[in-house]
C-alpha atoms as a PDB file:
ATOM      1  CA  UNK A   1     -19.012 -86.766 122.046  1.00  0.00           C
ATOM      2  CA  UNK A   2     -20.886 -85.376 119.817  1.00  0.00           C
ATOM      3  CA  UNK A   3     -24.577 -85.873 118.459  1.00  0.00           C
ATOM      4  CA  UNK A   4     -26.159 -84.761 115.484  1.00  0.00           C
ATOM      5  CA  UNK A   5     -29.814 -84.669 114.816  1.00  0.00           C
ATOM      6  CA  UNK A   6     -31.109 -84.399 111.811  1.00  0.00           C
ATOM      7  CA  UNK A   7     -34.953 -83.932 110.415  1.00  0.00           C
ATOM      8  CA  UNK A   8     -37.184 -83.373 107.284  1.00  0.00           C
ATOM      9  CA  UNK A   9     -36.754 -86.059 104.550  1.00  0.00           C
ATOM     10  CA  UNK A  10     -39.441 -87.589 102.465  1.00  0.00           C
ATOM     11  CA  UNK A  11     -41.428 -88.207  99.781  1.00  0.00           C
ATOM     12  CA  UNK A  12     -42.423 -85.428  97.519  1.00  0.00           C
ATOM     13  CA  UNK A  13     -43.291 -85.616  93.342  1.00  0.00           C
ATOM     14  CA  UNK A  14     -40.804 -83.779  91.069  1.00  0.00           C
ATOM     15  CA  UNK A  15     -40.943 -80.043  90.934  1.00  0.00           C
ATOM     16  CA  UNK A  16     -41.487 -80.179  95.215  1.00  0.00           C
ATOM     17  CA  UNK A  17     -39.815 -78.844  97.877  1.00  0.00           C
ATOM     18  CA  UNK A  18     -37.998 -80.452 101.258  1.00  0.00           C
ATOM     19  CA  UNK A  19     -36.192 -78.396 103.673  1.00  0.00           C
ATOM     20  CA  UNK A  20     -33.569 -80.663 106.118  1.00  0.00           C
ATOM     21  CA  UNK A  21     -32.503 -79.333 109.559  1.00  0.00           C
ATOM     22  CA  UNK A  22     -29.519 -81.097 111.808  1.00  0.00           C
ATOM     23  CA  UNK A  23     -28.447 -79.858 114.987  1.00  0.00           C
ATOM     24  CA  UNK A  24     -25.279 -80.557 116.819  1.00  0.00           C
ATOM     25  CA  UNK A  25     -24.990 -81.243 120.509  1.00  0.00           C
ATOM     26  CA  UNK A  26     -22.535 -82.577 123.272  1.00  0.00           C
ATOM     27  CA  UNK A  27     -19.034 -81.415 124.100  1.00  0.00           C
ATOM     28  CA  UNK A  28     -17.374 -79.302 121.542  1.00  0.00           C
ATOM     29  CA  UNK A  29     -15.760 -75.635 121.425  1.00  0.00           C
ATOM     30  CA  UNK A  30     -17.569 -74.551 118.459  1.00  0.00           C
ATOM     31  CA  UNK A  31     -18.646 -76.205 114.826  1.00  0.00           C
ATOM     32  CA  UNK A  32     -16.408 -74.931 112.358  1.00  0.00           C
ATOM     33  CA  UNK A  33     -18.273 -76.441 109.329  1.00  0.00           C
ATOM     34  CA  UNK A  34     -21.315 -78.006 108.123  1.00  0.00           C
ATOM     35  CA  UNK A  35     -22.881 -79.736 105.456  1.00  0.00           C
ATOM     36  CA  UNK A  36     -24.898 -82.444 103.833  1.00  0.00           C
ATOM     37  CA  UNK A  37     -23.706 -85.486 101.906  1.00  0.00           C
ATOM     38  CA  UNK A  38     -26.087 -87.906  99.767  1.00  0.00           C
ATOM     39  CA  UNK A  39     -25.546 -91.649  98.956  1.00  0.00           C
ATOM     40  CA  UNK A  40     -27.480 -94.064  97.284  1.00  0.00           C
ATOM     41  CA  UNK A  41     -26.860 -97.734  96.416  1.00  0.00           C
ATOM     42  CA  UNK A  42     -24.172 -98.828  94.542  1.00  0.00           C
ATOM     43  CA  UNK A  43     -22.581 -95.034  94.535  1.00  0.00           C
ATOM     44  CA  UNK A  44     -19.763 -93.526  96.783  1.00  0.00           C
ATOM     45  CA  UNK A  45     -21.443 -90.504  98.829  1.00  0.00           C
ATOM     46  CA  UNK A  46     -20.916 -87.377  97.566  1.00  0.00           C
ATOM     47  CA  UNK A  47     -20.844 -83.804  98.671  1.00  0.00           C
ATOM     48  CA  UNK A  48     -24.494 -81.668  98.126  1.00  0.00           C
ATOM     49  CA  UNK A  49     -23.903 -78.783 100.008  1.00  0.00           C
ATOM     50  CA  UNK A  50     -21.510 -77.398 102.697  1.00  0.00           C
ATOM     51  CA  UNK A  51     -21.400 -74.108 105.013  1.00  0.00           C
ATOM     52  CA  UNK A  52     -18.353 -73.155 106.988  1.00  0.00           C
ATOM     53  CA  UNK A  53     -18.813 -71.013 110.466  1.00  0.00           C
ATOM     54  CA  UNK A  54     -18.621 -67.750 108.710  1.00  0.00           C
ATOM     55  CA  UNK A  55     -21.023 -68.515 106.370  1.00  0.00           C
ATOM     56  CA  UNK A  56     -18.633 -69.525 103.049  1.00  0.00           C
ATOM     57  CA  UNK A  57     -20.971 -72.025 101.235  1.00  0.00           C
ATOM     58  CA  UNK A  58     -20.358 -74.768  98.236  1.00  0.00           C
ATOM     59  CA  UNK A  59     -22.173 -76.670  96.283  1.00  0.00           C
ATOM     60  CA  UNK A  60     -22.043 -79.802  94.386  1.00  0.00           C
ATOM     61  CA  UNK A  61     -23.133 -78.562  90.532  1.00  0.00           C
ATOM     62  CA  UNK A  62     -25.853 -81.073  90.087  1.00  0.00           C
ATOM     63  CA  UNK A  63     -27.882 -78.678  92.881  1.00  0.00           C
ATOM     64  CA  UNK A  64     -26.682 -74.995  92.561  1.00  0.00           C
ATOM     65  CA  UNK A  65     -29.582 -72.898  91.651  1.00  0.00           C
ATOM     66  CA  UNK A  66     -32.069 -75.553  93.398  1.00  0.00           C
ATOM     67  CA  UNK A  67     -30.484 -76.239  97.000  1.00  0.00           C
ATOM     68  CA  UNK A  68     -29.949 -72.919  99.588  1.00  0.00           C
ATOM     69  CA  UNK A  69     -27.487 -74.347 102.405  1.00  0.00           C
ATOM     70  CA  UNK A  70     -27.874 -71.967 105.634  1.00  0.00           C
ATOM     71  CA  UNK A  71     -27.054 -72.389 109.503  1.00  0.00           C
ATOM     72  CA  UNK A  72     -27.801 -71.139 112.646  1.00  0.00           C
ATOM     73  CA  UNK A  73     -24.690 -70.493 114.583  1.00  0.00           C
ATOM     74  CA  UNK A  74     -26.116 -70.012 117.613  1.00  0.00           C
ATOM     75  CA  UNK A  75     -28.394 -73.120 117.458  1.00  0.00           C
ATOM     76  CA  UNK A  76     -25.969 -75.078 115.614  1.00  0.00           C
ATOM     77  CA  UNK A  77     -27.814 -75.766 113.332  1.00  0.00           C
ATOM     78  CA  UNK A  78     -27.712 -76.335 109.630  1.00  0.00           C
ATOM     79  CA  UNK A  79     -30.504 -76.029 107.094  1.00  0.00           C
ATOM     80  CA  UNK A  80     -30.889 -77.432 103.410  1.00  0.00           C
ATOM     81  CA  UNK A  81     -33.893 -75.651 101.362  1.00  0.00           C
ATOM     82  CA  UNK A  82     -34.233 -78.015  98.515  1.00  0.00           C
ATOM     83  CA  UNK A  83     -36.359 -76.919  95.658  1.00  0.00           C
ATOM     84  CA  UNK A  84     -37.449 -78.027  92.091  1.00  0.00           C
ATOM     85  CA  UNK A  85     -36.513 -81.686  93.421  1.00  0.00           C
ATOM     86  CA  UNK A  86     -35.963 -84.648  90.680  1.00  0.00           C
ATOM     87  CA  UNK A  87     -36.186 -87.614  90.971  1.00  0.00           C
ATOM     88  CA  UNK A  88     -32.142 -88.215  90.544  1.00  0.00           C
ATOM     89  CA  UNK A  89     -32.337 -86.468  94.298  1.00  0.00           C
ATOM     90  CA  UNK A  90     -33.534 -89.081  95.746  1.00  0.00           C
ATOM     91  CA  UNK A  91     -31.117 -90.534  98.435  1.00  0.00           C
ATOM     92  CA  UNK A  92     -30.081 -90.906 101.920  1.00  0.00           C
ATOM     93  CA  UNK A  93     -28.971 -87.457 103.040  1.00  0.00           C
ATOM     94  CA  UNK A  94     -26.424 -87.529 106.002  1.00  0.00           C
ATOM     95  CA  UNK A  95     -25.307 -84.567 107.984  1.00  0.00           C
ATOM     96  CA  UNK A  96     -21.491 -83.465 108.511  1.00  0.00           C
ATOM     97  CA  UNK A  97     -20.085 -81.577 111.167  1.00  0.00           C
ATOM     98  CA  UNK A  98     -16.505 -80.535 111.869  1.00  0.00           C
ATOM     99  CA  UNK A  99     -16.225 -79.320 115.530  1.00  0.00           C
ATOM    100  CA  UNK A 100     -13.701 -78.375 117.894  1.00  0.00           C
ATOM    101  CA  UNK A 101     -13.115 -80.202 120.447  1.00  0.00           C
ATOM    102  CA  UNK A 102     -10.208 -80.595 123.420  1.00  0.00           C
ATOM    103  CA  UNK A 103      -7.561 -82.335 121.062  1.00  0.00           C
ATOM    104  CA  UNK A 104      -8.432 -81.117 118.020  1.00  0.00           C
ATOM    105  CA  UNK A 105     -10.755 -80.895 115.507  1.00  0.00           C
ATOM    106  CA  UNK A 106     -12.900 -84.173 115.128  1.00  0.00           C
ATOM    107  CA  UNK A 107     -15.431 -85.323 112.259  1.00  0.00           C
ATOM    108  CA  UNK A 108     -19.397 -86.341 112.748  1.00  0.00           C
ATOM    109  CA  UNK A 109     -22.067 -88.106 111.057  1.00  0.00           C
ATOM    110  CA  UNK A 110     -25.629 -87.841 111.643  1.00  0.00           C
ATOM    111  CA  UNK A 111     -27.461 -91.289 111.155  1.00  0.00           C
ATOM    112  CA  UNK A 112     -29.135 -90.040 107.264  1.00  0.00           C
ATOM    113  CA  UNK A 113     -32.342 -89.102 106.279  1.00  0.00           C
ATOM    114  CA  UNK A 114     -33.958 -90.676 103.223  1.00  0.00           C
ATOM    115  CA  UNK A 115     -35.611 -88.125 100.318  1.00  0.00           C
ATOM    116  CA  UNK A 116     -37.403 -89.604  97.909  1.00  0.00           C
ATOM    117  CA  UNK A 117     -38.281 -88.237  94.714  1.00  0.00           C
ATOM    118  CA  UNK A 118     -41.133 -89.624  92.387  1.00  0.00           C
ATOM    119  CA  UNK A 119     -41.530 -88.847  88.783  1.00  0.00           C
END
């Protein structure tokens, strides 16, 4: 299986800065991709950020220019620098990882950190 761990949500005002960290561990080959997600009530999740193995990133547009996706291949570990928050940020962020495991390649989800934003 495979775990991921993930750390730094919170409150902050508007105009703040959070930076989120998730690290994968267990069996797997390698992680070929990672990225964060956000939900909040009543609204499917959606994509923030994402960061394949050789470091090709995306974006959703709401946070390009304000959110720096990064990750640590040999940690396996993926970092999200948010800056200039707002309070439409706030949600539960959830990790992603596609890794490579005997079989194929699988999908993970961490558990979700909540940000909060206030005005």
């Amino acid at each position: 299986q495979v775990q991921l761990m993930e750390s730094g949500g919170g409150l902050v005002q508007a105009g703040g800065s959070l930076r989120l960290s998730c690290t994968a561990s267990g069996s797997f080959f390698s992680i070929k991709a990672m990225g964060w997600y956000r939900q909040t009530p009543g609204k499917q999740r959606e994509l923030v950020a994402a960061v394949t193995k050789g470091g090709t990133t995306n974006y959703a547009d709401s946070v390009k220019g304000r959110f720096t996706i990064s990750r640590d291949n040999a940690k396996n570990t993926v970092y999200l620098q948010m800056n200039s928050l707002k309070p439409e940020d706030t949600a539960v962020y959830s990790c992603n990882a596609l890794a490579v495991r005997a079989g194929g390649d699988y999908t993970y989800w961490g558990r979700g950190t909540q940000v909060t934003v206030s005005s």
